[in-house]
C-alpha atoms as a PDB file:
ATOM      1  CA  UNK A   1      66.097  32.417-163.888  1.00  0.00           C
ATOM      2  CA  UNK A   2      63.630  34.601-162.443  1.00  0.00           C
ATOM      3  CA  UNK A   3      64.329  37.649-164.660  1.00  0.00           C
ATOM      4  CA  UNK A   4      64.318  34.992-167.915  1.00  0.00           C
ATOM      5  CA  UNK A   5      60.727  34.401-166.696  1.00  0.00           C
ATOM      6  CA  UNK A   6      60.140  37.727-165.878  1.00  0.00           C
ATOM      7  CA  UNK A   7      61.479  38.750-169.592  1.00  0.00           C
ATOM      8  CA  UNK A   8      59.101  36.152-170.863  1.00  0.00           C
ATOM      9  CA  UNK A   9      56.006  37.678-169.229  1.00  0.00           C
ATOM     10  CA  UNK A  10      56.583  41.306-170.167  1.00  0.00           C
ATOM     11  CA  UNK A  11      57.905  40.948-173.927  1.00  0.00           C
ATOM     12  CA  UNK A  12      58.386  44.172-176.311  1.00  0.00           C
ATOM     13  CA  UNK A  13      56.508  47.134-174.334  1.00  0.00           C
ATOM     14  CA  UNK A  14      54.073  45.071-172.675  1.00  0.00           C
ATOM     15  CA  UNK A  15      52.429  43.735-175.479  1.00  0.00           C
ATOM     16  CA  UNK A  16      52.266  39.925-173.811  1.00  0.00           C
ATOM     17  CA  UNK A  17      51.754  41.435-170.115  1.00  0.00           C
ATOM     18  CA  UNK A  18      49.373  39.140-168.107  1.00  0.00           C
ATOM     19  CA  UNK A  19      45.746  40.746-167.454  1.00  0.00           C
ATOM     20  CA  UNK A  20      46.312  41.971-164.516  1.00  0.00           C
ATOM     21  CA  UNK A  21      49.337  43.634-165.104  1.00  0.00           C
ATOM     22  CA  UNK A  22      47.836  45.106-168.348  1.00  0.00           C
ATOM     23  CA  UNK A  23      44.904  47.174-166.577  1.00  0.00           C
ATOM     24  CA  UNK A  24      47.462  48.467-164.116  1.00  0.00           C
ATOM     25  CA  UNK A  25      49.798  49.982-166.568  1.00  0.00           C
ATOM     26  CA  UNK A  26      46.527  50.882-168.720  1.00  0.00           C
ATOM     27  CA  UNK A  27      45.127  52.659-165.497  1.00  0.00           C
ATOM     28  CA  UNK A  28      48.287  54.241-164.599  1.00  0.00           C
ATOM     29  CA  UNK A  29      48.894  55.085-168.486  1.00  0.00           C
ATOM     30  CA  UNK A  30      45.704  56.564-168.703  1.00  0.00           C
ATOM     31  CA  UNK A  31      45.617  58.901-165.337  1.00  0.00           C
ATOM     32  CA  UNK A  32      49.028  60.187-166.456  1.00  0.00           C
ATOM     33  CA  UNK A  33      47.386  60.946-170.258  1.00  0.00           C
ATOM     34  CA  UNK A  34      44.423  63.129-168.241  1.00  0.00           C
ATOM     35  CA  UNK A  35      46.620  64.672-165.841  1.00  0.00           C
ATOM     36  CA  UNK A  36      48.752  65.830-168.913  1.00  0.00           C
ATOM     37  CA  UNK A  37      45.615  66.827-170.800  1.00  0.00           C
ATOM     38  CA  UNK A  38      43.942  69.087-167.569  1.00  0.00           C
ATOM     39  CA  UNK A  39      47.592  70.783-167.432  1.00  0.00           C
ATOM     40  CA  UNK A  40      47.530  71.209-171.035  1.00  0.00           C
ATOM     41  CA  UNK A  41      43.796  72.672-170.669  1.00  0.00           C
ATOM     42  CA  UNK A  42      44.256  74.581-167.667  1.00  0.00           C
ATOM     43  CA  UNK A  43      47.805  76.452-169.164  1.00  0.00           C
ATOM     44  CA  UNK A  44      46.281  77.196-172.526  1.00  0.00           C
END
């Protein structure tokens, strides 16, 4: 089934994601990292 396949592609975490998924959960991953950090900053 499509969510088998779907299973197959992600894997534990996104370890086994294909390329292009990887850089958008690496971009997304790393905007929300920087947007913590500059609230972080800007509080303290």
């Amino acid at each position: 089934t499509y969510f088998e396949h779907n299973r197959a592609g992600i894997s534990v975490f996104g370890l086994m994601l294909d390329r292009s998924s990887l850089h958008t959960v690496f971009g997304i991953e790393l905007s929300l990292v920087l947007w913590i950090l500059g609230k972080t900053v800007g509080i303290s």
